[in-house]
PDB file of N, CA and C in Angstrom:
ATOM      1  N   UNK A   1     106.264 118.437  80.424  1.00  0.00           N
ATOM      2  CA  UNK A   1     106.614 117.029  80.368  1.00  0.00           C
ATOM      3  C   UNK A   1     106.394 116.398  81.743  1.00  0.00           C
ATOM      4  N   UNK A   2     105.572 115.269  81.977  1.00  0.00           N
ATOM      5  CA  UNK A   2     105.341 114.950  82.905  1.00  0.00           C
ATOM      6  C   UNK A   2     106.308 113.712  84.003  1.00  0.00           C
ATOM      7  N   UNK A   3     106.831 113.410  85.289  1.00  0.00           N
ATOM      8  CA  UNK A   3     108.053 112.872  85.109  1.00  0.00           C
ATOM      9  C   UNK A   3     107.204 111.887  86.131  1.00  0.00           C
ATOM     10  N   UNK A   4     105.834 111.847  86.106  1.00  0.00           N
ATOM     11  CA  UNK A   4     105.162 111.032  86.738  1.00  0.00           C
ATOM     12  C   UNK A   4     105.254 109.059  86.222  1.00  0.00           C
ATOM     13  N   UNK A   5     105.299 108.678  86.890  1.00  0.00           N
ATOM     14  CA  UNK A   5     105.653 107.134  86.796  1.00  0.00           C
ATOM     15  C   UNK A   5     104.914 106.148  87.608  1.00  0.00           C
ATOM     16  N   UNK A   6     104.345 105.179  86.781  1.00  0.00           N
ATOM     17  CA  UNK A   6     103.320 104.059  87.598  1.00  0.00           C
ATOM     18  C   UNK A   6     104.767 102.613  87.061  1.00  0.00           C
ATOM     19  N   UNK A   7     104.815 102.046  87.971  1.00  0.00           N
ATOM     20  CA  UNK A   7     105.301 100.561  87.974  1.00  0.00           C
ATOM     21  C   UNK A   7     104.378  99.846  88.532  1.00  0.00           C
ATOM     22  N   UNK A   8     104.355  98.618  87.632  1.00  0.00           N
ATOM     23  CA  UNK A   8     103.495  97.538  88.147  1.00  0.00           C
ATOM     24  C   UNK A   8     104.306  96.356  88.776  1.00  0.00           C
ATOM     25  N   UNK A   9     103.453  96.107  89.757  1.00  0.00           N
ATOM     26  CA  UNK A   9     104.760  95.265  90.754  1.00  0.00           C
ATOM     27  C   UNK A   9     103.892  93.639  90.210  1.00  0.00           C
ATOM     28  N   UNK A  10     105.315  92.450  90.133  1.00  0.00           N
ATOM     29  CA  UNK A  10     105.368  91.387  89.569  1.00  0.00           C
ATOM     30  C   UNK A  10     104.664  90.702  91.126  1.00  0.00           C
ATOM     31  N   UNK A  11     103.454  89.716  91.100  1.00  0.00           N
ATOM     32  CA  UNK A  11     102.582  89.124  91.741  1.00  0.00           C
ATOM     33  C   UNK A  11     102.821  87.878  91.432  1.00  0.00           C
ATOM     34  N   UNK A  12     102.736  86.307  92.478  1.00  0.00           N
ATOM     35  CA  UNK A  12     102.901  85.188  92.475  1.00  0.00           C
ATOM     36  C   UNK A  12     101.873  84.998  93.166  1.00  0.00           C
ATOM     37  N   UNK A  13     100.326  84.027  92.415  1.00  0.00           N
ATOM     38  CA  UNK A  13      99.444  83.810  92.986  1.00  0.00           C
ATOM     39  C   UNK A  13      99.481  81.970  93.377  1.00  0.00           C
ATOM     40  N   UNK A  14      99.005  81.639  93.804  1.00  0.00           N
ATOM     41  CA  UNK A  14      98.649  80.038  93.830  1.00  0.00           C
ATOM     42  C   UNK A  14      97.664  80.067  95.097  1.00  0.00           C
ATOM     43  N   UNK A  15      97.243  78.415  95.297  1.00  0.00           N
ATOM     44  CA  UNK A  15      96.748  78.466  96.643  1.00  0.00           C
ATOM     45  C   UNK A  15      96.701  79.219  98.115  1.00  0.00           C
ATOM     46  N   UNK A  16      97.801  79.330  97.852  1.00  0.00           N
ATOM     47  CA  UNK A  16      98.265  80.162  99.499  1.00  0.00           C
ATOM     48  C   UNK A  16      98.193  81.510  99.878  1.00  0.00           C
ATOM     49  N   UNK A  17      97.835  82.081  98.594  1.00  0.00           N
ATOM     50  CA  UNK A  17      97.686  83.665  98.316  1.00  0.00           C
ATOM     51  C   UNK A  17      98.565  84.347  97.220  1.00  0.00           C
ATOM     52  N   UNK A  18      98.600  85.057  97.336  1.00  0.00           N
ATOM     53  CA  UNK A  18      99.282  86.175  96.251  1.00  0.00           C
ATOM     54  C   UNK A  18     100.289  86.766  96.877  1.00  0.00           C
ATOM     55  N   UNK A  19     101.432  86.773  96.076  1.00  0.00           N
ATOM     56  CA  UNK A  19     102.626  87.492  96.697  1.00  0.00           C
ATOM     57  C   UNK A  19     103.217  88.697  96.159  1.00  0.00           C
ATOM     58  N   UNK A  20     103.532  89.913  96.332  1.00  0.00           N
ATOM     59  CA  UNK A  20     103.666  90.741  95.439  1.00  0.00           C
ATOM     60  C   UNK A  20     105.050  91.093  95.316  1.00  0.00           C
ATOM     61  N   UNK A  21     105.842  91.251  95.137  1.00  0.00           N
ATOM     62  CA  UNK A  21     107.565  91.474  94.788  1.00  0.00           C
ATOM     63  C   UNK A  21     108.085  92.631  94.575  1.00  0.00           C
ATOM     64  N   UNK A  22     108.816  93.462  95.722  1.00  0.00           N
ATOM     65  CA  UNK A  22     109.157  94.779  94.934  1.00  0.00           C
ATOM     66  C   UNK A  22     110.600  94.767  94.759  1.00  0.00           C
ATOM     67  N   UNK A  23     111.368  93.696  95.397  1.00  0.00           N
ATOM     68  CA  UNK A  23     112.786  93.650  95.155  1.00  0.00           C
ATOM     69  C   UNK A  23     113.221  94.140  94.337  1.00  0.00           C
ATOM     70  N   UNK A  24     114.157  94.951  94.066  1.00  0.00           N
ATOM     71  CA  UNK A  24     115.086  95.336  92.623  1.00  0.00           C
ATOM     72  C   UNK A  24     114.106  96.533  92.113  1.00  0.00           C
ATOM     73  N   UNK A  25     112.688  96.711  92.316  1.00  0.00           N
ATOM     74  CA  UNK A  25     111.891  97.305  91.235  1.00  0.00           C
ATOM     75  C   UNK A  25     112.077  98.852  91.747  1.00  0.00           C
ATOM     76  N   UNK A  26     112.382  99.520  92.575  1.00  0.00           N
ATOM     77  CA  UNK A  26     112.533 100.770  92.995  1.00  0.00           C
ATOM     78  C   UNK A  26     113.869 101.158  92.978  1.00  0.00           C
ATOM     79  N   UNK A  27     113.642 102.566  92.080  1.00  0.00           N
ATOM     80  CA  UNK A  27     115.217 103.649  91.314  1.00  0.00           C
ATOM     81  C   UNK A  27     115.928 103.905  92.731  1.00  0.00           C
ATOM     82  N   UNK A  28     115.660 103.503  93.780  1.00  0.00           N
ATOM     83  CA  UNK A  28     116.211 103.886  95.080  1.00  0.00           C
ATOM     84  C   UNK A  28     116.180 102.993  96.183  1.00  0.00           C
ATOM     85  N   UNK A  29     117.459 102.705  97.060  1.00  0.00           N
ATOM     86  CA  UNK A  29     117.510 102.445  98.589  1.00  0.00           C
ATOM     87  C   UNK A  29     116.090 102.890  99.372  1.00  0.00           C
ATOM     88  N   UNK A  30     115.635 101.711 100.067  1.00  0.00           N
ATOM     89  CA  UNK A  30     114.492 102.238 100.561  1.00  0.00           C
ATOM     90  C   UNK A  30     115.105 102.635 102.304  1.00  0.00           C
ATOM     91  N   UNK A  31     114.456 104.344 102.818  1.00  0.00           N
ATOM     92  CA  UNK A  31     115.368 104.500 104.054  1.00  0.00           C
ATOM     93  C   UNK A  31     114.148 104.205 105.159  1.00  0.00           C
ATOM     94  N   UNK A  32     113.098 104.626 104.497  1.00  0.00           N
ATOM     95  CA  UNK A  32     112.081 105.154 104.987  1.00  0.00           C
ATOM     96  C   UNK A  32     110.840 104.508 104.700  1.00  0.00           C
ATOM     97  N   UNK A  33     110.248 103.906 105.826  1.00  0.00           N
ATOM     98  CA  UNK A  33     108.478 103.610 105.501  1.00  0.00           C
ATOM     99  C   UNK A  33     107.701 103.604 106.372  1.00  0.00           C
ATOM    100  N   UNK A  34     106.405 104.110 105.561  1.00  0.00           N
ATOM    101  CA  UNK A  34     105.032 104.487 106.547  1.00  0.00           C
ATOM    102  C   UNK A  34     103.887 104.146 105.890  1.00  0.00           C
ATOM    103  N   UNK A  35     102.723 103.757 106.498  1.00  0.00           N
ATOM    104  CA  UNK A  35     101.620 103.798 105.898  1.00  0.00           C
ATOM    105  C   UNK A  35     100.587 104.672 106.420  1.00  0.00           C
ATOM    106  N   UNK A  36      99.632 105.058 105.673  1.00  0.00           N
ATOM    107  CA  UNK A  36      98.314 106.036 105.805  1.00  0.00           C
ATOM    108  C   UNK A  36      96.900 105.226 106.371  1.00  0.00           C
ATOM    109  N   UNK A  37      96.440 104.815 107.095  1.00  0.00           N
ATOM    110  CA  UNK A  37      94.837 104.093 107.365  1.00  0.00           C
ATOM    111  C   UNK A  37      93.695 105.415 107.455  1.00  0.00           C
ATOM    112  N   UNK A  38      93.027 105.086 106.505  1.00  0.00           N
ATOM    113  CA  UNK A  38      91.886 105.681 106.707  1.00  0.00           C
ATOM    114  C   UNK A  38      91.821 106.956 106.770  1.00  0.00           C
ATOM    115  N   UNK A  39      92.809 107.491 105.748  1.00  0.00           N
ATOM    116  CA  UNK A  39      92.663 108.626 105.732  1.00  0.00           C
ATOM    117  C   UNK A  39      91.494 109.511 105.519  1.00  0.00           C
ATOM    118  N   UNK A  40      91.124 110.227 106.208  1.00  0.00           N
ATOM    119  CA  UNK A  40      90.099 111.384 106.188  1.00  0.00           C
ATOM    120  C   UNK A  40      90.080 112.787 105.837  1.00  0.00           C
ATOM    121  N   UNK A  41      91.554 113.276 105.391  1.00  0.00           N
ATOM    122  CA  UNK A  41      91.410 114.502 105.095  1.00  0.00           C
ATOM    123  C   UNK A  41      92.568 114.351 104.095  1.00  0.00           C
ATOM    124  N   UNK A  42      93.254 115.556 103.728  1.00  0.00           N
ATOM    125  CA  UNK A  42      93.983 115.394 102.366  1.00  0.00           C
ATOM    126  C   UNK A  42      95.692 115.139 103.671  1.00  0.00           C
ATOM    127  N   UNK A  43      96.392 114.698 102.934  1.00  0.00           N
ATOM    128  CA  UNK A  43      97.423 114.598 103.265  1.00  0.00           C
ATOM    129  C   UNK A  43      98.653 115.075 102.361  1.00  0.00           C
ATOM    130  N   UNK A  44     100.214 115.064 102.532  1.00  0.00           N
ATOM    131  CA  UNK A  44     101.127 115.499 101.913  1.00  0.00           C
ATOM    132  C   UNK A  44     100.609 116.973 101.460  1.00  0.00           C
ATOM    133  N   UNK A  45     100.988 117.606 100.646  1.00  0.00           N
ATOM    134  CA  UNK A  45     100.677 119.139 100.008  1.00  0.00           C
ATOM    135  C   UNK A  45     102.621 119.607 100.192  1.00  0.00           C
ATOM    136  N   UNK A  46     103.238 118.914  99.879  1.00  0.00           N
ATOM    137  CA  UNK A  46     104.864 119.201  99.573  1.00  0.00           C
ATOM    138  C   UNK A  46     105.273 118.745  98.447  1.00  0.00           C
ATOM    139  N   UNK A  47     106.454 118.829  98.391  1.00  0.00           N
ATOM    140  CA  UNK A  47     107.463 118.243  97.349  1.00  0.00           C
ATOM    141  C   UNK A  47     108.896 118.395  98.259  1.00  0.00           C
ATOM    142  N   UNK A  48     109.918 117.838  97.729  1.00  0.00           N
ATOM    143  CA  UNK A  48     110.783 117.713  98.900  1.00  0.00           C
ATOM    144  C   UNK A  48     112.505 118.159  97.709  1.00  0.00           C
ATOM    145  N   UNK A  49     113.594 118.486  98.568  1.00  0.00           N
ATOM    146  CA  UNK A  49     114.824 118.710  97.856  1.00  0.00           C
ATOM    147  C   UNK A  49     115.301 117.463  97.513  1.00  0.00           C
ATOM    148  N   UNK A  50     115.180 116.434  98.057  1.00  0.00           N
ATOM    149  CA  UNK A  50     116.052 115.335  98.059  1.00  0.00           C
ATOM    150  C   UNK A  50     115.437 113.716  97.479  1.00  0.00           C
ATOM    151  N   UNK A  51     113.924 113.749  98.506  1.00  0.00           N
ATOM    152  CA  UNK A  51     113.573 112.634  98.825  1.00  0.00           C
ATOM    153  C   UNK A  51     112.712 111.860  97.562  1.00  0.00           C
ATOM    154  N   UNK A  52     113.121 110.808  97.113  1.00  0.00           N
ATOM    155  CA  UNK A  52     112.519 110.329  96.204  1.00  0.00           C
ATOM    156  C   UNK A  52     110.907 109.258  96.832  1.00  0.00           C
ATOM    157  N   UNK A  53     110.140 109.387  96.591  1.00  0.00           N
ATOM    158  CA  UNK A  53     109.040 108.185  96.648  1.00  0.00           C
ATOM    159  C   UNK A  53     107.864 107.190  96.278  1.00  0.00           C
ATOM    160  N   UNK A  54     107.925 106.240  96.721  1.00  0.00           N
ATOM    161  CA  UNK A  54     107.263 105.179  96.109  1.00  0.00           C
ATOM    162  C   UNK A  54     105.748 104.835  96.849  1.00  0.00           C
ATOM    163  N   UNK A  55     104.452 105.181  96.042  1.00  0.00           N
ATOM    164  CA  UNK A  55     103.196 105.005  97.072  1.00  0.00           C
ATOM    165  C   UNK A  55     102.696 103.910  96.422  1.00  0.00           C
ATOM    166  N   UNK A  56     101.718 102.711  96.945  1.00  0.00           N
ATOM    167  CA  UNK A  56     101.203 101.584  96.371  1.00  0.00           C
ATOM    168  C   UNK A  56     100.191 101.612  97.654  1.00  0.00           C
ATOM    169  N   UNK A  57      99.047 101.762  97.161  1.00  0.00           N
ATOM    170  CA  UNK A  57      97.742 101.249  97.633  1.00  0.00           C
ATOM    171  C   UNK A  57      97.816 100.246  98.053  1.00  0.00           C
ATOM    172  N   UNK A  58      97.812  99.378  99.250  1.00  0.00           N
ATOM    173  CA  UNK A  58      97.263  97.941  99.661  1.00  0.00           C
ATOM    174  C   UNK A  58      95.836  97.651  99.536  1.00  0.00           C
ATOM    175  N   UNK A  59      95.075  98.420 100.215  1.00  0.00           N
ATOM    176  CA  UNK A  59      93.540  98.443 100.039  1.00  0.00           C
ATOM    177  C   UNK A  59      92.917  99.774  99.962  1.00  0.00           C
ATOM    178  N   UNK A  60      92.074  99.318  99.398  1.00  0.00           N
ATOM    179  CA  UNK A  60      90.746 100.908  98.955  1.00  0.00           C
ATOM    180  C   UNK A  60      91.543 101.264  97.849  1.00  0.00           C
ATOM    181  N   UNK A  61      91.278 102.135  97.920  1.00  0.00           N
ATOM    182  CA  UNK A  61      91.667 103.411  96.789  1.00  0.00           C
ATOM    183  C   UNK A  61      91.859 104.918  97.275  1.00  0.00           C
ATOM    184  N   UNK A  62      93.131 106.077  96.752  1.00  0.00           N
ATOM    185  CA  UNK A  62      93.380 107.308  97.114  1.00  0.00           C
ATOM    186  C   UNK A  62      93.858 107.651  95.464  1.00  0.00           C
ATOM    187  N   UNK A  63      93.574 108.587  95.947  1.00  0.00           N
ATOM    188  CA  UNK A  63      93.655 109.759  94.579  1.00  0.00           C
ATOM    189  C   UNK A  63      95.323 110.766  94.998  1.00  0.00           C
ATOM    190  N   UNK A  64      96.181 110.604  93.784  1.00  0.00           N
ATOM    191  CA  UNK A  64      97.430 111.087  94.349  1.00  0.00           C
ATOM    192  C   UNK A  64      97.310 112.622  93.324  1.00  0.00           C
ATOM    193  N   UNK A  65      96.994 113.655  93.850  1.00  0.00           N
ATOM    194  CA  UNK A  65      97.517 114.951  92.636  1.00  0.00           C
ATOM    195  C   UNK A  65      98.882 115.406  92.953  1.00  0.00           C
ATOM    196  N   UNK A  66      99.763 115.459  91.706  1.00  0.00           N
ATOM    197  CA  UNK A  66     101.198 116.026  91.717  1.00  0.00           C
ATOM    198  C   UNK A  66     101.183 117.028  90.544  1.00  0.00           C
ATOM    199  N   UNK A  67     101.834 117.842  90.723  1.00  0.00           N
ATOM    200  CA  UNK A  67     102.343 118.965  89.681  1.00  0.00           C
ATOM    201  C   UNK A  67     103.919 119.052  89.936  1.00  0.00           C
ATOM    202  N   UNK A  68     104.642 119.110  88.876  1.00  0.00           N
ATOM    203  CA  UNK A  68     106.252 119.046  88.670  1.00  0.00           C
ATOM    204  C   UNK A  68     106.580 120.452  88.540  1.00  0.00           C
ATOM    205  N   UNK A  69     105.950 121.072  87.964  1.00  0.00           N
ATOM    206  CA  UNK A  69     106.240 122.518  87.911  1.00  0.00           C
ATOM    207  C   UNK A  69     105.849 122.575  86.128  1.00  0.00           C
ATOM    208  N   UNK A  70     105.704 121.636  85.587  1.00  0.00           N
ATOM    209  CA  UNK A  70     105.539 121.500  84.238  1.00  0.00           C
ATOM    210  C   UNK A  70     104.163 121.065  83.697  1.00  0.00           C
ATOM    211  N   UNK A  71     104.214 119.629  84.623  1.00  0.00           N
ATOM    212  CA  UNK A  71     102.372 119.432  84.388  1.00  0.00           C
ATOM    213  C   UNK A  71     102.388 118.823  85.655  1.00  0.00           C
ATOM    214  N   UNK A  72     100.411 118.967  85.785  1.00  0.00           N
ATOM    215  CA  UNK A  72     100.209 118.150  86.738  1.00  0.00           C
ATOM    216  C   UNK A  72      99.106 116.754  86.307  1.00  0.00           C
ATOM    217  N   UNK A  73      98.891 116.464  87.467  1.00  0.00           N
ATOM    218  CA  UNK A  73      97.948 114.959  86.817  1.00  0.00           C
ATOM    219  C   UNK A  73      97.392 114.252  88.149  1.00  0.00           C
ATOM    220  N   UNK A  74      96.327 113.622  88.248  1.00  0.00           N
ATOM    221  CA  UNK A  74      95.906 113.103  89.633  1.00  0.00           C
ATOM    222  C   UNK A  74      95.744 111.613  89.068  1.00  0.00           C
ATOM    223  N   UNK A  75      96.386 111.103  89.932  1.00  0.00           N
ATOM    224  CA  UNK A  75      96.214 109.293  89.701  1.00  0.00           C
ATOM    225  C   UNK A  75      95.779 108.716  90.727  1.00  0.00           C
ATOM    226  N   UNK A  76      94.685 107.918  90.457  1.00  0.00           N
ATOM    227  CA  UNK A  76      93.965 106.808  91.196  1.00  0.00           C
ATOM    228  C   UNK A  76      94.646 105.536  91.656  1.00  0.00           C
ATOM    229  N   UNK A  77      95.255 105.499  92.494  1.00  0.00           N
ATOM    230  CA  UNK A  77      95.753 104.631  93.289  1.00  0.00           C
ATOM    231  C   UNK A  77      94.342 103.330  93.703  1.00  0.00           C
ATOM    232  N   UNK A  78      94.476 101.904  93.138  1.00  0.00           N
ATOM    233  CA  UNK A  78      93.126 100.982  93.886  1.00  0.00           C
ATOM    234  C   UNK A  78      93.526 100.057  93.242  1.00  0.00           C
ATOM    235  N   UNK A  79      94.983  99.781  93.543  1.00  0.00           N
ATOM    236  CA  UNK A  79      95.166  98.374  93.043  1.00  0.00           C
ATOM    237  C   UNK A  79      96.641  98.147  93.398  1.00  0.00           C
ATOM    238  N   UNK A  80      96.902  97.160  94.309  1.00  0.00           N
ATOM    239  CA  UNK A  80      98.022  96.526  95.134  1.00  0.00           C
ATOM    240  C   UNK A  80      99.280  96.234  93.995  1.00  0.00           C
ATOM    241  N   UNK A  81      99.052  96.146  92.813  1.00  0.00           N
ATOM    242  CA  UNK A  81     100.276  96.448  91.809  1.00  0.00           C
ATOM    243  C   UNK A  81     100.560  97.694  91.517  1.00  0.00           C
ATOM    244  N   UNK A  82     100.361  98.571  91.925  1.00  0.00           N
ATOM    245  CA  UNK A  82     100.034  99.905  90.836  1.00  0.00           C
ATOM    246  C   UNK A  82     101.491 100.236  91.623  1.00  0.00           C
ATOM    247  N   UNK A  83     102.099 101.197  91.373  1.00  0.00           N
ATOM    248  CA  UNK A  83     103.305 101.312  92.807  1.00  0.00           C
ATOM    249  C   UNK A  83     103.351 103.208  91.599  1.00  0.00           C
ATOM    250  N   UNK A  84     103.438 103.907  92.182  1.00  0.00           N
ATOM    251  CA  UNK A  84     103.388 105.294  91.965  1.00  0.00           C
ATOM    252  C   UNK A  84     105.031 105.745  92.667  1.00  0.00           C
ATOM    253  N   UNK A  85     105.480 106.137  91.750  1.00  0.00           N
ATOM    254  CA  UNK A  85     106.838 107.057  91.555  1.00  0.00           C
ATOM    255  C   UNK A  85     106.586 108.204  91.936  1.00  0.00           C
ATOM    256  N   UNK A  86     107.070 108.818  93.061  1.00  0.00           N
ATOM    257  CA  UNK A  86     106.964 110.368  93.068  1.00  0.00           C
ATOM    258  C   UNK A  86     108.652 111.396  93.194  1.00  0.00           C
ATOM    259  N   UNK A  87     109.619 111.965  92.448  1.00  0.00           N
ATOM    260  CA  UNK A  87     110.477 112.545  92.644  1.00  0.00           C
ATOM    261  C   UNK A  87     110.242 113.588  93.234  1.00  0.00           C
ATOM    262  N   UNK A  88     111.516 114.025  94.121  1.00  0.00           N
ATOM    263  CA  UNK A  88     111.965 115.436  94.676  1.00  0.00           C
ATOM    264  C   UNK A  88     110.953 116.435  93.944  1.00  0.00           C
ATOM    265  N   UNK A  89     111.028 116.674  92.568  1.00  0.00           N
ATOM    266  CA  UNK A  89     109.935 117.981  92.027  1.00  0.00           C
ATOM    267  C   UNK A  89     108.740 118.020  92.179  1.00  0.00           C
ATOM    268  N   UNK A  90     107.863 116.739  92.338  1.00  0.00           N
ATOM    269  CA  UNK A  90     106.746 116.302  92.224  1.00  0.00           C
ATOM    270  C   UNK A  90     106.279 117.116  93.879  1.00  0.00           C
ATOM    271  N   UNK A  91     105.185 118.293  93.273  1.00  0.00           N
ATOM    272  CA  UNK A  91     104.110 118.957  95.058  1.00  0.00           C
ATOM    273  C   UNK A  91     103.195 117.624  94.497  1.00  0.00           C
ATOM    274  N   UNK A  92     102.637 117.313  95.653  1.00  0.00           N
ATOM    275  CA  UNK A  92     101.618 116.004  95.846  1.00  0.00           C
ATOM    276  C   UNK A  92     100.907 115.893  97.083  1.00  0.00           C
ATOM    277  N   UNK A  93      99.572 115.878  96.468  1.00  0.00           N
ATOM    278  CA  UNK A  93      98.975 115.671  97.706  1.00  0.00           C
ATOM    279  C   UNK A  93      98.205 114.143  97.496  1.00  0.00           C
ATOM    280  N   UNK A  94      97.690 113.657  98.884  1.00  0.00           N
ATOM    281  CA  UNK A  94      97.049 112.368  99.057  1.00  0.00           C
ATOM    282  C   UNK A  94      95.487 113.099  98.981  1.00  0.00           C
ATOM    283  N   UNK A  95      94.335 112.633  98.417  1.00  0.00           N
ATOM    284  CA  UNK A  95      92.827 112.945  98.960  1.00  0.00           C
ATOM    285  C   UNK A  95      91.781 111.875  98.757  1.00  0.00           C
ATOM    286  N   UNK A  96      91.020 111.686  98.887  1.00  0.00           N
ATOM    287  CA  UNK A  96      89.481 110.954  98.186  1.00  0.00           C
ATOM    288  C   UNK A  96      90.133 109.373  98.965  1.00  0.00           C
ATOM    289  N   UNK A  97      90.353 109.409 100.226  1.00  0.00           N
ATOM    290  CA  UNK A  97      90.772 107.971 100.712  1.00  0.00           C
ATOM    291  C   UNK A  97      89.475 107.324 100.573  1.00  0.00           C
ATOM    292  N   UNK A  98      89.589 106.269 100.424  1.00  0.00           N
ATOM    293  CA  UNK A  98      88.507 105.263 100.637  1.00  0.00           C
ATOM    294  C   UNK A  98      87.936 104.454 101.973  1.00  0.00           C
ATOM    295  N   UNK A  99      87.070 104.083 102.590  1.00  0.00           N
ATOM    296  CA  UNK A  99      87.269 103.684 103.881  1.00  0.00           C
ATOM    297  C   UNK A  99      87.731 102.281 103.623  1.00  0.00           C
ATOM    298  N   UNK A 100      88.306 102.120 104.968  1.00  0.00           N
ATOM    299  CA  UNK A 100      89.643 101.368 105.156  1.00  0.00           C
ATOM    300  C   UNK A 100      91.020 101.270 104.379  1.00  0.00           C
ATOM    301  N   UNK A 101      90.806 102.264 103.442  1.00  0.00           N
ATOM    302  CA  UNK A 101      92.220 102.378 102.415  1.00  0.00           C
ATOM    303  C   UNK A 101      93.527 102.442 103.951  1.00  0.00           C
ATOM    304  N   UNK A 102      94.639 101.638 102.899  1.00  0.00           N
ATOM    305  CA  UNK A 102      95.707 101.257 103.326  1.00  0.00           C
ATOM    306  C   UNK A 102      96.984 102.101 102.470  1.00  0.00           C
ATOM    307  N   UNK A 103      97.606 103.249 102.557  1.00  0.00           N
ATOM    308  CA  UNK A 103      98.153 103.813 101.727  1.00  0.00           C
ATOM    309  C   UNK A 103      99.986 103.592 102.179  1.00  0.00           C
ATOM    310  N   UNK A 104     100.791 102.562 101.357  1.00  0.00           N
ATOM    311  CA  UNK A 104     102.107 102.679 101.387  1.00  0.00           C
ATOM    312  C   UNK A 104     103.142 103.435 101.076  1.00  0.00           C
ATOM    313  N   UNK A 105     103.979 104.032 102.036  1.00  0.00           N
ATOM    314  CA  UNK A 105     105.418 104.991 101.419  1.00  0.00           C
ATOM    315  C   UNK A 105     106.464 104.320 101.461  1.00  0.00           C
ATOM    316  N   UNK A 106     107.273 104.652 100.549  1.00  0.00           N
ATOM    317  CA  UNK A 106     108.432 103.836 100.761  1.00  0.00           C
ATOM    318  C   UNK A 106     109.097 105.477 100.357  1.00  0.00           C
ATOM    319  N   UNK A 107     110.550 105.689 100.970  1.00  0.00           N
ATOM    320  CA  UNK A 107     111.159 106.981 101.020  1.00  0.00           C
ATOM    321  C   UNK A 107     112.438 106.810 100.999  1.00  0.00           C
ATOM    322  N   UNK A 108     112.978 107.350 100.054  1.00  0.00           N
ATOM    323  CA  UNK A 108     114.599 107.097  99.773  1.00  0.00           C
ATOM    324  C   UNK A 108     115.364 107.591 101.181  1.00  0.00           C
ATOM    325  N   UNK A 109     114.926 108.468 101.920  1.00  0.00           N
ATOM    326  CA  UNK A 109     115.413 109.479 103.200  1.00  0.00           C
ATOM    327  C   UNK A 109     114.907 109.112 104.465  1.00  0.00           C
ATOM    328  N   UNK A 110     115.385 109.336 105.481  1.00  0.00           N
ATOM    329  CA  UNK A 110     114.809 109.143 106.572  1.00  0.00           C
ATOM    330  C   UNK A 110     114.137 110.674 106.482  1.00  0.00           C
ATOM    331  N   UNK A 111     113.304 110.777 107.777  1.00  0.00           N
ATOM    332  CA  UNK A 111     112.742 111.611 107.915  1.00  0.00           C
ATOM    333  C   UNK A 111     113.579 113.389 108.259  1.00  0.00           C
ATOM    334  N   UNK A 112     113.286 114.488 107.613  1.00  0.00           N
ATOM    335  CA  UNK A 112     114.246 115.679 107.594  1.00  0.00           C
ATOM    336  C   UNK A 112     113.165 116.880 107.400  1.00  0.00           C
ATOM    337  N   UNK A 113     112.645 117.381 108.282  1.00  0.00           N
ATOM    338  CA  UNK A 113     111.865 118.736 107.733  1.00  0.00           C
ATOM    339  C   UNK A 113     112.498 119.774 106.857  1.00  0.00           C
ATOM    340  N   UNK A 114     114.125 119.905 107.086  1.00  0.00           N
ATOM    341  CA  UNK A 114     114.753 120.322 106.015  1.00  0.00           C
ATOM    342  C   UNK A 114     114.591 120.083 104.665  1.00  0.00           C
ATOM    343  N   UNK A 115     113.917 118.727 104.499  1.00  0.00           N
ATOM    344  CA  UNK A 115     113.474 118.547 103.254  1.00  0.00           C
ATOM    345  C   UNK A 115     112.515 118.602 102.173  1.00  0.00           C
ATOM    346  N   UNK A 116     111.665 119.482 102.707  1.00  0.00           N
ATOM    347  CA  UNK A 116     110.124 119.577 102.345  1.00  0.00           C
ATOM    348  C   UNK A 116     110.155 120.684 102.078  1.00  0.00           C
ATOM    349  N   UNK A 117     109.504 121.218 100.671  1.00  0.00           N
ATOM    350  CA  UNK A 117     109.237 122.485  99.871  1.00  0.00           C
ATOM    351  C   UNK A 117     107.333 122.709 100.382  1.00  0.00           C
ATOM    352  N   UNK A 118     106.843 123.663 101.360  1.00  0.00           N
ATOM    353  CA  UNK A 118     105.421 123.602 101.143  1.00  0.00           C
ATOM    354  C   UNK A 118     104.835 124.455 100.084  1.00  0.00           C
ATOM    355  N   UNK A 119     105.189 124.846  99.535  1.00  0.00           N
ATOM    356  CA  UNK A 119     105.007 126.059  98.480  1.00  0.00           C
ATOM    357  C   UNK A 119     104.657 125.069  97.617  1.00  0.00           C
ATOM    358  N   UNK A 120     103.143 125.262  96.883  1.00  0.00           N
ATOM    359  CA  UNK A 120     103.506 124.526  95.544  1.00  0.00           C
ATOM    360  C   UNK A 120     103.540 125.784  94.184  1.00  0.00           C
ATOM    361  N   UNK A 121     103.748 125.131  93.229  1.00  0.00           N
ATOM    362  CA  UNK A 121     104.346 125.660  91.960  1.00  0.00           C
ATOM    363  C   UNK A 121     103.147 126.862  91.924  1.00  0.00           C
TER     364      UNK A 121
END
């Protein structure tokens, strides 16, 4: 059973640009955020005890593979609504960045090496 999750984040366009809204839309306190530029090699290859997270592409496109221990599945991240759910079980790695891809985390935790499983399933 897969516990993988895409939310699409609510956008307000008009003249002035597009606004995208994540208020309220994430199962968690956000503690933690970082972004990825231009990634060139694979990134993440964990899963964590605790930390819940939220990835959304700004620009380009990345390819997210996760396995839960049950199934796995690789999702194409290339679109500024897409917002990708990743739980504590979820091993995941980042790969196939795009040039100039812009890759967002949002992280229920501050940062804890205590919290990271590198072993995957």
């Amino acid at each position: 059973m897969s516990s993988f999750k895409i939310i699409e984040i609510p956008d307000f366009s008009d003249d002035r640009g597009t606004l995208f809204v994540i208020d309220q839309l994430l199962p968690f306190e956000v503690k933690r955020l970082f972004y990825i530029l231009d990634g060139s090699q694979i990134r993440g290859g964990h899963r964590h005890f605790e930390t819940r997270q939220a990835m959304i592409c700004l620009k380009g496109s990345v390819d997210v593979y996760m396995n839960n221990g049950e199934a796995e599945e690789t999702v194409r991240l290339n679109c500024p609504k897409r917002c990708l759910l990743i739980e504590p079980q979820d091993w995941h790695q980042m790969k196939n960045f795009s040039e100039n891809s812009v890759l967002l985390v949002l992280a229920s935790a501050a940062f804890d090496k205590k919290d990271y499983i590198l072993e995957p399933y």
